[in-house]
C-alpha atoms as a PDB file:
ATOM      1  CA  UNK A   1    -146.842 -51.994 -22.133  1.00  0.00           C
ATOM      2  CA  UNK A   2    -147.807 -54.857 -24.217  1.00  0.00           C
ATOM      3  CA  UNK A   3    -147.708 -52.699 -27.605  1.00  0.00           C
ATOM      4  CA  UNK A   4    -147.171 -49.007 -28.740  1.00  0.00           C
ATOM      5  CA  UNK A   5    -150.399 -47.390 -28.137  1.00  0.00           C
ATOM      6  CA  UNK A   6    -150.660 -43.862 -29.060  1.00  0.00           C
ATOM      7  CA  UNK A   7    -149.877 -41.624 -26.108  1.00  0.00           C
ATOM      8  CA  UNK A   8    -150.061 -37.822 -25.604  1.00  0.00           C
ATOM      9  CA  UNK A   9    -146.993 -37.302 -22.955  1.00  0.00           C
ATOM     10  CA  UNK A  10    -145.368 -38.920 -19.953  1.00  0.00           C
ATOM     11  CA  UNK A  11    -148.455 -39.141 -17.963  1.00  0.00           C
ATOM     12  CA  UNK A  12    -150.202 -40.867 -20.386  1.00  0.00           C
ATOM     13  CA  UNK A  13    -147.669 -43.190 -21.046  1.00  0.00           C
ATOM     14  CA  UNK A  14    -147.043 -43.990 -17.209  1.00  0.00           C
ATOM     15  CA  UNK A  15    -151.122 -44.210 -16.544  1.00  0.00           C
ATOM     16  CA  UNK A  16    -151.260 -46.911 -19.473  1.00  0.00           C
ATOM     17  CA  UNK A  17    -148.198 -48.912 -18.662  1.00  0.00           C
ATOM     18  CA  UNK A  18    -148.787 -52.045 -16.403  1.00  0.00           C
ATOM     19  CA  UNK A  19    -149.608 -51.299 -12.748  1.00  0.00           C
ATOM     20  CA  UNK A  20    -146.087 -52.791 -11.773  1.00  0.00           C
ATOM     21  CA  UNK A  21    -144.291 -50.723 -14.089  1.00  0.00           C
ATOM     22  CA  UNK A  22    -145.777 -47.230 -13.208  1.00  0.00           C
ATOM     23  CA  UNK A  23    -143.789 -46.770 -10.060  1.00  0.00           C
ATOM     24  CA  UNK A  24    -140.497 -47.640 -11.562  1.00  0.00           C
ATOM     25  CA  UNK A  25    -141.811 -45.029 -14.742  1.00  0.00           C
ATOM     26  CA  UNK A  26    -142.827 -42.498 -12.208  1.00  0.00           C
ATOM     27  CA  UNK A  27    -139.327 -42.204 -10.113  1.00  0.00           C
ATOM     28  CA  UNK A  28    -137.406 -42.500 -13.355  1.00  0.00           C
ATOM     29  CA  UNK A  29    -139.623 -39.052 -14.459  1.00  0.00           C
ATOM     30  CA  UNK A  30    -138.773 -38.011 -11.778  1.00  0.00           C
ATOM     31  CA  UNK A  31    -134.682 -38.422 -11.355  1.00  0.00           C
ATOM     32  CA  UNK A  32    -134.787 -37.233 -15.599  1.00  0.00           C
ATOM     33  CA  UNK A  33    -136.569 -33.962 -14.510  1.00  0.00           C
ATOM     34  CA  UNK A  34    -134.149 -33.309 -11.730  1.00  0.00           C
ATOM     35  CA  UNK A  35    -130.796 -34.267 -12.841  1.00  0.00           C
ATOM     36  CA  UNK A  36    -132.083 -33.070 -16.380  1.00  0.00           C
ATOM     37  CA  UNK A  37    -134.064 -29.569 -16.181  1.00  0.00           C
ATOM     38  CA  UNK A  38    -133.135 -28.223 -19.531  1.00  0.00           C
ATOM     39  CA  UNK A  39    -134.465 -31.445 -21.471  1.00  0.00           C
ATOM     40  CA  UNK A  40    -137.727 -31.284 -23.278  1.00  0.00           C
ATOM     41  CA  UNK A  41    -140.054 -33.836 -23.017  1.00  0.00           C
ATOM     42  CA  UNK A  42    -141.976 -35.505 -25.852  1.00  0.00           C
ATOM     43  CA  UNK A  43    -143.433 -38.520 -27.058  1.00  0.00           C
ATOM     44  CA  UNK A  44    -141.439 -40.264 -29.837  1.00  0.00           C
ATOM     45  CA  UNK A  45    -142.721 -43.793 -31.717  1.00  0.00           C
ATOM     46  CA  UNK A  46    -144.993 -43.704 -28.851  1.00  0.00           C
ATOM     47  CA  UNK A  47    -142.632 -43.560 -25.731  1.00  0.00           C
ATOM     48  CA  UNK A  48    -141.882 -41.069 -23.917  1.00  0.00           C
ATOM     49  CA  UNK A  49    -138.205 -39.165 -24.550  1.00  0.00           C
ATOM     50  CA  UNK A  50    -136.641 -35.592 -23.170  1.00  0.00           C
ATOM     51  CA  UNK A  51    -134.253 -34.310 -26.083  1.00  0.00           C
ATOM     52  CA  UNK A  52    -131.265 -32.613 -24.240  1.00  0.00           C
ATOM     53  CA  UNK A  53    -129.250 -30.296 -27.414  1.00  0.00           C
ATOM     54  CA  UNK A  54    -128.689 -33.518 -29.384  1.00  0.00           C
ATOM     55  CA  UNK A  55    -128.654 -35.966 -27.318  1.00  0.00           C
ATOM     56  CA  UNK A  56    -131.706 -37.763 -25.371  1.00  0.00           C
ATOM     57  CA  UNK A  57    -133.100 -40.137 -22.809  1.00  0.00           C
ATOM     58  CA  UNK A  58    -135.754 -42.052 -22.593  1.00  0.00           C
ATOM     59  CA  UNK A  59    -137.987 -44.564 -20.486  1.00  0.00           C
ATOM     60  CA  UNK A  60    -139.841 -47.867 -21.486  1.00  0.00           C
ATOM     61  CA  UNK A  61    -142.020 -50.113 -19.758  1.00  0.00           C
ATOM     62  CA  UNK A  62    -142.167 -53.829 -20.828  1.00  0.00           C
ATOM     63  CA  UNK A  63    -143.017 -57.506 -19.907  1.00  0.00           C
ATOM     64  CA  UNK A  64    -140.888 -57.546 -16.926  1.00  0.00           C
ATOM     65  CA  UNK A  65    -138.640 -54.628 -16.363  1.00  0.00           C
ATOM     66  CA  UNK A  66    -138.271 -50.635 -17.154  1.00  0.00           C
ATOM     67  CA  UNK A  67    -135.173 -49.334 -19.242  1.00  0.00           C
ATOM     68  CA  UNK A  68    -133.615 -45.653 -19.181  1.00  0.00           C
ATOM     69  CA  UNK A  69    -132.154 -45.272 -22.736  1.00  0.00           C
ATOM     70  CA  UNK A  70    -129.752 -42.560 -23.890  1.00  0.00           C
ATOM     71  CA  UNK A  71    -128.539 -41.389 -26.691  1.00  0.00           C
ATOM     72  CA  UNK A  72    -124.403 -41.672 -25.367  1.00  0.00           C
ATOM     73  CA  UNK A  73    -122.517 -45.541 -24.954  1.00  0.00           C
ATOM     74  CA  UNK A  74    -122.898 -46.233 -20.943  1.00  0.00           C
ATOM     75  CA  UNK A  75    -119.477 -45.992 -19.331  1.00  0.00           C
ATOM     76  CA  UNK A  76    -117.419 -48.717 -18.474  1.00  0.00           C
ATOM     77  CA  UNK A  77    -117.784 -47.865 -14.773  1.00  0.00           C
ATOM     78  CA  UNK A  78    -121.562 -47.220 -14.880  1.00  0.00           C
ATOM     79  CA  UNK A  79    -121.150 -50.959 -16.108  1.00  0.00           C
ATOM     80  CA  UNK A  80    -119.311 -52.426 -13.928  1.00  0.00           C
ATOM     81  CA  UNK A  81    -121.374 -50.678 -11.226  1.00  0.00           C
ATOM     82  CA  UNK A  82    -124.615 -51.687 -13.057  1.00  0.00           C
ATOM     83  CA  UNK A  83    -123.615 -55.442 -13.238  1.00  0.00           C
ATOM     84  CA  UNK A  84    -122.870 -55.857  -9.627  1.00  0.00           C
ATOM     85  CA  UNK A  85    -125.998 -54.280  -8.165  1.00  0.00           C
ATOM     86  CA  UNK A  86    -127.439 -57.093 -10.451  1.00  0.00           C
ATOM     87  CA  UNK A  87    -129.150 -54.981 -12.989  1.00  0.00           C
ATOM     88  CA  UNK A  88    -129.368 -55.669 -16.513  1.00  0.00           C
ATOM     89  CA  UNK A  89    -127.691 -53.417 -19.325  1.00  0.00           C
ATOM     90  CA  UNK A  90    -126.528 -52.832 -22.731  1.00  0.00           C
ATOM     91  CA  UNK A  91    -124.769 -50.599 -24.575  1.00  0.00           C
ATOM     92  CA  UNK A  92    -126.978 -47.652 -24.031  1.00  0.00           C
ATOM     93  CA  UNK A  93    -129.836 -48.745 -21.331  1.00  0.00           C
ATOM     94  CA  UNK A  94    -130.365 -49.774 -17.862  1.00  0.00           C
ATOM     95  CA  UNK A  95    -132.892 -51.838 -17.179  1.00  0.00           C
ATOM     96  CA  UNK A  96    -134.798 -52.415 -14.122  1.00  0.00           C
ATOM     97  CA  UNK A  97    -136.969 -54.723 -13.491  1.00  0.00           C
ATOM     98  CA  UNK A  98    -140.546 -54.641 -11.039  1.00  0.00           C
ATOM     99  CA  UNK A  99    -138.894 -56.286  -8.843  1.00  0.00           C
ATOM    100  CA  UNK A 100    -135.509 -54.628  -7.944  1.00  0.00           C
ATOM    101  CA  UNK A 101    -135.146 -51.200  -6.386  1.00  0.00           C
ATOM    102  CA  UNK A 102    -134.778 -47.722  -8.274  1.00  0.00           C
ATOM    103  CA  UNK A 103    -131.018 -47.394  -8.210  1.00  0.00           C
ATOM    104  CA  UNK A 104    -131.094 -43.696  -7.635  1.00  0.00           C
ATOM    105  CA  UNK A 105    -126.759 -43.396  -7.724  1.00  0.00           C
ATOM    106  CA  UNK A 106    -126.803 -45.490 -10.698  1.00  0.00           C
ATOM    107  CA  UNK A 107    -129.556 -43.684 -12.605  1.00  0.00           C
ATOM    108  CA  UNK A 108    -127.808 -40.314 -11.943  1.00  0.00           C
ATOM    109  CA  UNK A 109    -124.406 -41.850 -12.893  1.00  0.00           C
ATOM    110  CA  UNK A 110    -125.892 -42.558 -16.502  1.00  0.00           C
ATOM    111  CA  UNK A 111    -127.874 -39.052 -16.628  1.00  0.00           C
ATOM    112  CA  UNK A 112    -124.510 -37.474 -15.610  1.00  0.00           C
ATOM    113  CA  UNK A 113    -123.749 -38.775 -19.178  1.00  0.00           C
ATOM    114  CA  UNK A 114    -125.585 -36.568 -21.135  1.00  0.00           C
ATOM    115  CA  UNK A 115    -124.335 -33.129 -19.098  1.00  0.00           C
END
């Protein structure tokens, strides 16, 4: 999304984003809701997060690419694992961008974080 628009939940948030991102946004929701059921979801400085106790994760569309933010440092195996497949990361996102693939192992590995 090009700036923080005011959003009411996920849906709105993945019906603004760019028409490129909204897959990537949608599958993410999805895998969070899954591997996650006990989270609650809300919207926080506009984007939107699930709270899980104290800890969270949350989703982000921008220019290029989507990134799955949580609250814990990723591993040094999800990583490693990350940086071969050839996505991007830092110390507590993944980032995918339009163009690559959901990595569905990968995005459980850093939910599996947060249990």
């Amino acid at each position: 999304m090009p700036s923080r628009i005011p959003v009411t939940d996920t849906a709105d948030y993945i019906s603004q984003a760019a028409p490129q991102a909204q897959p990537v946004l949608q599958a993410l929701q999805q895998l969070i809701t899954t591997e996650l059921p006990q989270a609650t979801p809300k919207i926080k400085w506009h984007l939107p997060f699930y709270d899980l106790d104290q800890k969270y994760v949350s989703i982000a569309a921008y220019k290029a690419h989507v990134s799955l933010s949580i609250s814990a440092d990723l591993s040094p195996a999800v990583l490693a694992t990350a940086k071969a497949a050839g996505y991007t990361t830092g110390q507590k996102r993944l980032n995918i961008a339009f163009d690559q693939p959901i990595p569905v192992a990968l995005v459980t590995a850093v939910l599996d974080l947060l249990k």
